[in-house]
C-alpha atoms as a PDB file:
ATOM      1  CA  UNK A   1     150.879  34.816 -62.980  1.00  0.00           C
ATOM      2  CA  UNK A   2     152.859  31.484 -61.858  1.00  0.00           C
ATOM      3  CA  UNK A   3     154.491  28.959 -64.691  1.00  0.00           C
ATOM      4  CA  UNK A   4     150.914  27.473 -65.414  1.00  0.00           C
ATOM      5  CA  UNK A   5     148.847  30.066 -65.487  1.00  0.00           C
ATOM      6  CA  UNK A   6     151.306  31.460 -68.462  1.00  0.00           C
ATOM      7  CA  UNK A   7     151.137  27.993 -70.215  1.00  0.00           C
ATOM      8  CA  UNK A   8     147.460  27.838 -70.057  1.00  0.00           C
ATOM      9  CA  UNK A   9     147.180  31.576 -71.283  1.00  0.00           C
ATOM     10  CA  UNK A  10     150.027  30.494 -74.646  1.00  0.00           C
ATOM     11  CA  UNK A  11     147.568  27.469 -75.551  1.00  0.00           C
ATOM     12  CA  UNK A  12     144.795  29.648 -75.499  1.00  0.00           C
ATOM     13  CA  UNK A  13     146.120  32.276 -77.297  1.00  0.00           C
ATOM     14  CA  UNK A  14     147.564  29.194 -79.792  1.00  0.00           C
ATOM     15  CA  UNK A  15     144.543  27.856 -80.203  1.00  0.00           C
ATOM     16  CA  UNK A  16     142.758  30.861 -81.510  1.00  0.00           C
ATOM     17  CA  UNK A  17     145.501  31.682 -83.850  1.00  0.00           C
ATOM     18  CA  UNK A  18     145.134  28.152 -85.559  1.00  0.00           C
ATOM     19  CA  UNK A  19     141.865  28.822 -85.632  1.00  0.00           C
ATOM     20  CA  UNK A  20     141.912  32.182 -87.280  1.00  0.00           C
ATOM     21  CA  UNK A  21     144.498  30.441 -89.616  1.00  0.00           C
ATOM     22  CA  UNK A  22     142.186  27.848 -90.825  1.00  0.00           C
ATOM     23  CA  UNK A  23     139.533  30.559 -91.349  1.00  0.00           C
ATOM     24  CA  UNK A  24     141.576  32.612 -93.282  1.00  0.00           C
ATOM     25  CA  UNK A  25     142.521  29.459 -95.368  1.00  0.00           C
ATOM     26  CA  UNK A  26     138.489  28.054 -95.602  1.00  0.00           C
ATOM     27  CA  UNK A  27     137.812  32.143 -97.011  1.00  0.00           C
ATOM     28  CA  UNK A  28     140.785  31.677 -99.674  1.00  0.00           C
ATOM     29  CA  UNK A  29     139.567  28.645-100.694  1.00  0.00           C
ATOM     30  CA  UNK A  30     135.668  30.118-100.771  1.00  0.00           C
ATOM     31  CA  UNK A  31     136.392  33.136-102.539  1.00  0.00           C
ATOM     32  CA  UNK A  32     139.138  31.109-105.345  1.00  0.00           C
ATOM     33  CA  UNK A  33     135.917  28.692-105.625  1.00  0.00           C
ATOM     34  CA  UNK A  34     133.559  31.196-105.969  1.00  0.00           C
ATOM     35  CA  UNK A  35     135.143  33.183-108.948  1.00  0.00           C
ATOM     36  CA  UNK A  36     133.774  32.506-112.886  1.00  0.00           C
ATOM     37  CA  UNK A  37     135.651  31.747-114.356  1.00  0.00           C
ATOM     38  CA  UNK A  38     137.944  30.243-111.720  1.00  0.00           C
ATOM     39  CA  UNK A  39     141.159  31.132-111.698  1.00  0.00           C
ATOM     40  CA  UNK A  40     143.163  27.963-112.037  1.00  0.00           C
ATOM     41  CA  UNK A  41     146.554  29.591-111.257  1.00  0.00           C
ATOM     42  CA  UNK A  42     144.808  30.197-107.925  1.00  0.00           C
ATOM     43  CA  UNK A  43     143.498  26.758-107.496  1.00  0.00           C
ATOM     44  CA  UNK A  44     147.321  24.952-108.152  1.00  0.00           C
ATOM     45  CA  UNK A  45     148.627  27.688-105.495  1.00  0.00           C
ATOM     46  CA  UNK A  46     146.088  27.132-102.641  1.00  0.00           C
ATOM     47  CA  UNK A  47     146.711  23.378-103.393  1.00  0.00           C
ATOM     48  CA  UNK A  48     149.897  23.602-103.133  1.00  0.00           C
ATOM     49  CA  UNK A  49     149.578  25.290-100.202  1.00  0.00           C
ATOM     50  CA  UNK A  50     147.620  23.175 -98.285  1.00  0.00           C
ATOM     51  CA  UNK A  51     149.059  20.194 -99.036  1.00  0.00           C
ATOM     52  CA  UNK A  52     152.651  21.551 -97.587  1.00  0.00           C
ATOM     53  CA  UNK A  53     150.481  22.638 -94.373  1.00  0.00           C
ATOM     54  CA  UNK A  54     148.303  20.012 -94.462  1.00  0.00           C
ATOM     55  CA  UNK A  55     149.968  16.828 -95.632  1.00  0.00           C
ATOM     56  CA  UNK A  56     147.553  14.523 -93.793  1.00  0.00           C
ATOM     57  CA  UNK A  57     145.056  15.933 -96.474  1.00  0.00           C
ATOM     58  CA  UNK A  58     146.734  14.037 -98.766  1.00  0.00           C
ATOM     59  CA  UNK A  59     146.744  10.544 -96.700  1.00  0.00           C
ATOM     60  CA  UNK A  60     142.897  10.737 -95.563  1.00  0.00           C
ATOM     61  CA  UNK A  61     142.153  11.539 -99.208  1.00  0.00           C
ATOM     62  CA  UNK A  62     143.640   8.061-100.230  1.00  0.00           C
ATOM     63  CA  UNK A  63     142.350   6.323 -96.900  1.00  0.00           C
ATOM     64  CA  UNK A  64     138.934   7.347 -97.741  1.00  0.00           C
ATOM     65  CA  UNK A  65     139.258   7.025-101.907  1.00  0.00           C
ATOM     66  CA  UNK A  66     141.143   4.273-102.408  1.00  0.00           C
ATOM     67  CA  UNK A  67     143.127   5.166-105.513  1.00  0.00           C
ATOM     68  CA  UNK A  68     141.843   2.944-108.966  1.00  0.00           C
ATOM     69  CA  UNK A  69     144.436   2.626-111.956  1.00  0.00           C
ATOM     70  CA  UNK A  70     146.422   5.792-112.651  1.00  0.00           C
ATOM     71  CA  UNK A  71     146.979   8.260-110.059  1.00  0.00           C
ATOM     72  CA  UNK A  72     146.779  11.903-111.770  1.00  0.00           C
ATOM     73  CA  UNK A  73     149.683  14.321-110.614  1.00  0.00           C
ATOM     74  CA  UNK A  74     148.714  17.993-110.089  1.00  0.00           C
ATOM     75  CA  UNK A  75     150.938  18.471-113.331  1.00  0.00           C
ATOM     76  CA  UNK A  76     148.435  16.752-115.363  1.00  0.00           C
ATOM     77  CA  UNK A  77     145.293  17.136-113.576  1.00  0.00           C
ATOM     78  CA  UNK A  78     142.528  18.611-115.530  1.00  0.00           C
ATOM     79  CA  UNK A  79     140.512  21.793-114.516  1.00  0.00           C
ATOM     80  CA  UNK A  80     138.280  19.860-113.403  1.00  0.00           C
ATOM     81  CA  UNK A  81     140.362  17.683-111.007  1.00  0.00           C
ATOM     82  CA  UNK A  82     142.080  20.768-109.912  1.00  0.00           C
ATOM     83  CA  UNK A  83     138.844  22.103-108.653  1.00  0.00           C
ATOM     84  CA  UNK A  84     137.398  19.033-107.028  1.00  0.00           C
ATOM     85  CA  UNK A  85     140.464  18.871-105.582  1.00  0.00           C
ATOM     86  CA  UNK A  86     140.546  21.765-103.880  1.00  0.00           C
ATOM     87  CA  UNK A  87     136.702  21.470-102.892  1.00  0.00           C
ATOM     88  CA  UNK A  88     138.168  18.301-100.978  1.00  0.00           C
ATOM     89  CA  UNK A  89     140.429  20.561 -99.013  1.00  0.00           C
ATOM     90  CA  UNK A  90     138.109  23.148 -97.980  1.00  0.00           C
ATOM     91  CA  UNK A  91     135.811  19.905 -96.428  1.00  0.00           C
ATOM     92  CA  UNK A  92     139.094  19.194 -94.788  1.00  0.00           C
ATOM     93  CA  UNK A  93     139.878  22.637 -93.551  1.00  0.00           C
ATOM     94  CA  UNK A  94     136.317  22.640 -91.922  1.00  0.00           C
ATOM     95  CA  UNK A  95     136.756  19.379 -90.301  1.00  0.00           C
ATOM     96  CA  UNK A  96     140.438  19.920 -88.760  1.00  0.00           C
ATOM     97  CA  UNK A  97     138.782  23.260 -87.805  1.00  0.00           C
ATOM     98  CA  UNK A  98     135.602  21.712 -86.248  1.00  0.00           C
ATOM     99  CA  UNK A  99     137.867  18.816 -84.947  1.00  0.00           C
ATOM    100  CA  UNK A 100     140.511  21.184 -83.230  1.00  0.00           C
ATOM    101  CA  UNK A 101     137.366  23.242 -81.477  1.00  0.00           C
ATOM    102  CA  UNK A 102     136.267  19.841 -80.487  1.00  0.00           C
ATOM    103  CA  UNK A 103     139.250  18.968 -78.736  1.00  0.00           C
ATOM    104  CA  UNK A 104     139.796  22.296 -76.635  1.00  0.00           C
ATOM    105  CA  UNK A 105     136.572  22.117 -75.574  1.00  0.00           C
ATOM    106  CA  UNK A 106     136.910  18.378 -74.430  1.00  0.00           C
ATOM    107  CA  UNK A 107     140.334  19.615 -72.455  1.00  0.00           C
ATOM    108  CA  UNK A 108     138.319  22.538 -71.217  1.00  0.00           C
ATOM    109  CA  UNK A 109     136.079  19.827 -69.695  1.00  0.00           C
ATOM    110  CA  UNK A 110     138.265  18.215 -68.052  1.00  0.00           C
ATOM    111  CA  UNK A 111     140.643  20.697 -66.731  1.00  0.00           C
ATOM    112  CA  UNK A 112     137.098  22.311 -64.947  1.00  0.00           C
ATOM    113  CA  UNK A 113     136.591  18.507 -63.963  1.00  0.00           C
ATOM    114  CA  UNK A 114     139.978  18.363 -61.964  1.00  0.00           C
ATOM    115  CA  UNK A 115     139.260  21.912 -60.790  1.00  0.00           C
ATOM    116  CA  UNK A 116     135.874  20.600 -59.172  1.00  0.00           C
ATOM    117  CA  UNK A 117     137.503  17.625 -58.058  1.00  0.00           C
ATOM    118  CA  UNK A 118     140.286  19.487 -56.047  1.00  0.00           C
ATOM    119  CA  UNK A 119     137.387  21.538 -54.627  1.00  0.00           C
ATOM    120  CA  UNK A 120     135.837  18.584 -52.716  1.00  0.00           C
END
């Protein structure tokens, strides 16, 4: 295996373990959601959690809901909050997963493209 082959083989093998990381994170969030009553000690932790991960979460959040009057800290976020909150991240999970499939496959594309290329 030459110097490329082995770089090739490390993204691949990257790649999967992101996306077996996000899945593990999109079942935590599931299984916290799913719960009655929820547990809210849960919900602050997987927040917490993502956000340190995930800090873009945070910017698209207040890209995409523009923030009106007060802006409510986790600290005095209601129940409520706390769970919509963290229904927000588990949309986001699934996107950054679908988003990072997108973009191996897309390089997947194009590395066969150059392949064929060099063929001709």
């Amino acid at each position: 295996m030459n110097k490329e082959e082995a770089i090739k083989n490390f993204e691949k093998v990257r790649f999967l373990n992101e996306q077996i990381e996000i899945d593990k994170e999109i079942n935590n969030c599931r299984f916290i959601l799913s719960q009655d009553p929820v547990n809210m000690f849960q919900v602050n932790q997987e927040i917490n959690l993502i956000n340190e991960k995930y800090p873009e979460n945070l910017i698209l959040f207040n890209l995409i809901f523009q923030p009106k009057g007060n802006i409510i800290t986790l600290d005095t976020a209601s129940s409520a909050n706390l769970i919509e909150d963290l229904k927000w991240k588990l949309d986001f999970l699934r996107a950054e997963k679908i988003g990072k499939t997108f973009d191996e496959f897309c390089k997947t594309m194009k590395e066969n493209k150059e392949i064929r290329m060099e063929k001709l």
